[in-house]
C-alpha atoms as a PDB file:
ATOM      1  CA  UNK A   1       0.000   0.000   0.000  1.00  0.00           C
ATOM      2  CA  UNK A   2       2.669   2.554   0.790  1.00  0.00           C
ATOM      3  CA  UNK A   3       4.626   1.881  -2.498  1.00  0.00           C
ATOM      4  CA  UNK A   4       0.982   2.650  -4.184  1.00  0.00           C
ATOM      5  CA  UNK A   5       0.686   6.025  -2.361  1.00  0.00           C
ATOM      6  CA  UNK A   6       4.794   6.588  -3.026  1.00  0.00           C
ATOM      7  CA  UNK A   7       4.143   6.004  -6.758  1.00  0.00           C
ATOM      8  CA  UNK A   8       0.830   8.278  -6.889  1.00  0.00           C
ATOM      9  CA  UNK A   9       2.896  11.151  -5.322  1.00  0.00           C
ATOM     10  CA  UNK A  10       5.528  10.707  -7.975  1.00  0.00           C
ATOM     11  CA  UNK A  11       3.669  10.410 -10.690  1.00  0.00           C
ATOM     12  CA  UNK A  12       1.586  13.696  -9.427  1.00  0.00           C
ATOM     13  CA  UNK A  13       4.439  15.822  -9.162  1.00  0.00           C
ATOM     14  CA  UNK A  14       6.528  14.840 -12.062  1.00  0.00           C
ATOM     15  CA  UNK A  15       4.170  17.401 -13.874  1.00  0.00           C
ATOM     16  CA  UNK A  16       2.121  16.925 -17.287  1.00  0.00           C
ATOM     17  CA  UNK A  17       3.002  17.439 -20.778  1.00  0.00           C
ATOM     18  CA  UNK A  18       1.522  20.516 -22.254  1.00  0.00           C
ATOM     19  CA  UNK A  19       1.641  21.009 -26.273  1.00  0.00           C
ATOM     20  CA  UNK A  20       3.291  24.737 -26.923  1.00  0.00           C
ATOM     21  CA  UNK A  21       4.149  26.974 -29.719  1.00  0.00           C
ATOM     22  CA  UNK A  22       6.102  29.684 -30.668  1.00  0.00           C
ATOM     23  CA  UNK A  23       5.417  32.967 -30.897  1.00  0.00           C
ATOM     24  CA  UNK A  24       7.416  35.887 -32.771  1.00  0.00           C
ATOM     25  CA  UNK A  25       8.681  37.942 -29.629  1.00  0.00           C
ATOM     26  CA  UNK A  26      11.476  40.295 -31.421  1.00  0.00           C
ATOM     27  CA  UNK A  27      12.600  40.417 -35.093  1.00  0.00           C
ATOM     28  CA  UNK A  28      14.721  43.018 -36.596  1.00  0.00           C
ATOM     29  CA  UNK A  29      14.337  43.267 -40.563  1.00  0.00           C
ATOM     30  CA  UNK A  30      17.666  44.759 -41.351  1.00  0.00           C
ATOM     31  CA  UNK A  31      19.689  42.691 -39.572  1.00  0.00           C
ATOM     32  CA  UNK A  32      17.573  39.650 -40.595  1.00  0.00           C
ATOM     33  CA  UNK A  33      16.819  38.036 -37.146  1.00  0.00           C
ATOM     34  CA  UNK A  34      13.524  36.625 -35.739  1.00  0.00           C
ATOM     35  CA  UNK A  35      13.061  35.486 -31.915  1.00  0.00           C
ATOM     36  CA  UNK A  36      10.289  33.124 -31.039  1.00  0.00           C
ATOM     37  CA  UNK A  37       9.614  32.108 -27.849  1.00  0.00           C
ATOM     38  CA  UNK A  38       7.542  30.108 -25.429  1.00  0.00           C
ATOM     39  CA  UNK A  39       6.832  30.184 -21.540  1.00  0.00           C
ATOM     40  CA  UNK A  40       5.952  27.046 -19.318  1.00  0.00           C
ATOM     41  CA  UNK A  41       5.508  26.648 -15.483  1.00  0.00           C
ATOM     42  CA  UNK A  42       7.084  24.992 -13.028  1.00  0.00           C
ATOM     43  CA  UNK A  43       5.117  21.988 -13.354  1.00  0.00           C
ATOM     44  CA  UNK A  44       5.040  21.465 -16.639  1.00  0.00           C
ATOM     45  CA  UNK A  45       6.979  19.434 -19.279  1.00  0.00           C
ATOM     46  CA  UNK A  46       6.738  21.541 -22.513  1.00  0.00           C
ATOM     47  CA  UNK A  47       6.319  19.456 -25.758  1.00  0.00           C
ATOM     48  CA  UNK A  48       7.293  22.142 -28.581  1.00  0.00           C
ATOM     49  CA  UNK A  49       6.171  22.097 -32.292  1.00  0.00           C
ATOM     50  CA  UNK A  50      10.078  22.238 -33.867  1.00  0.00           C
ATOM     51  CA  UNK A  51       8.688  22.307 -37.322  1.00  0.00           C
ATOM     52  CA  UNK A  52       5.640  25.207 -36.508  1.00  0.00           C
ATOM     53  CA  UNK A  53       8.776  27.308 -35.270  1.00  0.00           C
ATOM     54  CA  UNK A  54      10.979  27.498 -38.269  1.00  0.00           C
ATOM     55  CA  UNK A  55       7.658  27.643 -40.409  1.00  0.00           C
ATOM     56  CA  UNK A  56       7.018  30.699 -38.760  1.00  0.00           C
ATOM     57  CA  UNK A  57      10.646  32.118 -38.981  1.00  0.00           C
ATOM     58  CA  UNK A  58      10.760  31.591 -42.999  1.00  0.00           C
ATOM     59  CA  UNK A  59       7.616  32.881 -43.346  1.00  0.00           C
ATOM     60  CA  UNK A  60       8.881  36.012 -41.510  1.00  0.00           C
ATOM     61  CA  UNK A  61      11.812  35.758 -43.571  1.00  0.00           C
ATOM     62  CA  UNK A  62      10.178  35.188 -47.087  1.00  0.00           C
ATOM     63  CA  UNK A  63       7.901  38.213 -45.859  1.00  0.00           C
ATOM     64  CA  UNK A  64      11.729  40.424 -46.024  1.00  0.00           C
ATOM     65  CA  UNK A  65      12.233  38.490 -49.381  1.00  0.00           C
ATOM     66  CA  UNK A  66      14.506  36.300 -47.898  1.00  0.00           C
ATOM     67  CA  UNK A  67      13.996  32.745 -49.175  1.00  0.00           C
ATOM     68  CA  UNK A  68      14.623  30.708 -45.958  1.00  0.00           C
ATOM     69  CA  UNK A  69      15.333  30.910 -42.354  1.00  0.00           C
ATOM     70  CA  UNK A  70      18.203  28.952 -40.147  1.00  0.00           C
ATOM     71  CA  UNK A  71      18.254  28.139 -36.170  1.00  0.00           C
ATOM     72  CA  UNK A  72      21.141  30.070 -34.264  1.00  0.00           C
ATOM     73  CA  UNK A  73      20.590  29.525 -30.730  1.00  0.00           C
ATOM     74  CA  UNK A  74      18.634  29.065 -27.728  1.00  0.00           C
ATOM     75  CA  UNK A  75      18.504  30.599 -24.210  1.00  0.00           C
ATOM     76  CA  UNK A  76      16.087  29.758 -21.175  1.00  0.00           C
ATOM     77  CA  UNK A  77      15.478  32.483 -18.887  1.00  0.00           C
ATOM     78  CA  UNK A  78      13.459  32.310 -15.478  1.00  0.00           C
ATOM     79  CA  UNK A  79      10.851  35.050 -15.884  1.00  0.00           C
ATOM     80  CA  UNK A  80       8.645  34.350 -12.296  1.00  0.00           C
ATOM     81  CA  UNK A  81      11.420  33.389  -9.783  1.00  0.00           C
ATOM     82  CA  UNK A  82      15.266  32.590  -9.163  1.00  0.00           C
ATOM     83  CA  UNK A  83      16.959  29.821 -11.301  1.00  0.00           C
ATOM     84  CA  UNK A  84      16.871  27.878  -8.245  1.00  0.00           C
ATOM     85  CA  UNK A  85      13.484  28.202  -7.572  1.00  0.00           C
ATOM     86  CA  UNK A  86      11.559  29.343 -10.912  1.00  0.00           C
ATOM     87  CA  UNK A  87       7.388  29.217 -11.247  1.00  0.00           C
ATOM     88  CA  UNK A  88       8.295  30.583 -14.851  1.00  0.00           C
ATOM     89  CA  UNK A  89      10.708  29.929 -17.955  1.00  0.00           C
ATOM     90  CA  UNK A  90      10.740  31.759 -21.278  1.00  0.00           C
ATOM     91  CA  UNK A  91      12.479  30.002 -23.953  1.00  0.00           C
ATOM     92  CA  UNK A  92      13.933  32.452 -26.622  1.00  0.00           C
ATOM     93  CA  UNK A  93      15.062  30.376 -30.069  1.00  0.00           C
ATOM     94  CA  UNK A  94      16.956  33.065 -32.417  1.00  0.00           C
ATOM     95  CA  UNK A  95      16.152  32.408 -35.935  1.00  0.00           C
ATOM     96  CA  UNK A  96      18.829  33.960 -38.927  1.00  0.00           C
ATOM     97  CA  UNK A  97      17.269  34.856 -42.157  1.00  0.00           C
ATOM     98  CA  UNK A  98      19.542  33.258 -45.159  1.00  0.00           C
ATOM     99  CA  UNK A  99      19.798  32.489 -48.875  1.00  0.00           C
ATOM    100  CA  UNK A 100      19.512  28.404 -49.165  1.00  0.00           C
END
């Protein structure tokens, strides 16, 4: 019985998946640069649409007339919190637009 209730309490705090998506936070047209980001909580285990991402940053891109887009980094900052103890992440993917 107590490794039932031991294994509830896990499985309740491990968090749930939640679906998210990116959304264009920044972009700068001259330089050619597009930032999309997403936030999650604490408790949550973010499953993120890769491909709806870099649609969205060649679209952007093919809106400059700039035929596609390229990933250059990532950064994960704690928005509600300390890194130690954070209720809130942002995560900020940096998009380069590029000939193919």
């Amino acid at each position: 019985m107590q490794r039932l209730l031991l294994a509830a309490a896990v499985i309740s705090l491990a968090g749930c998946t939640t679906y998210k998506l990116y959304s264009e936070t920044d972009s700068n047209q001259e330089e050619g640069v597009i930032q999309l980001s997403y936030e999650y909580g604490r408790l949550e285990t973010p499953q993120v649409d890769e491909r709806q991402g870099l649609d969205l940053a060649r679209q952007r891109c093919k809106d400059w007339g700039y035929p596609d887009a390229q990933r250059r980094g990532e950064e994960r900052a704690c928005i509600d919190g300390t890194k130690t103890d954070c209720a809130r992440w942002q995560v900020t993917r940096e998009y380069r637009c590029a000939a193919r």
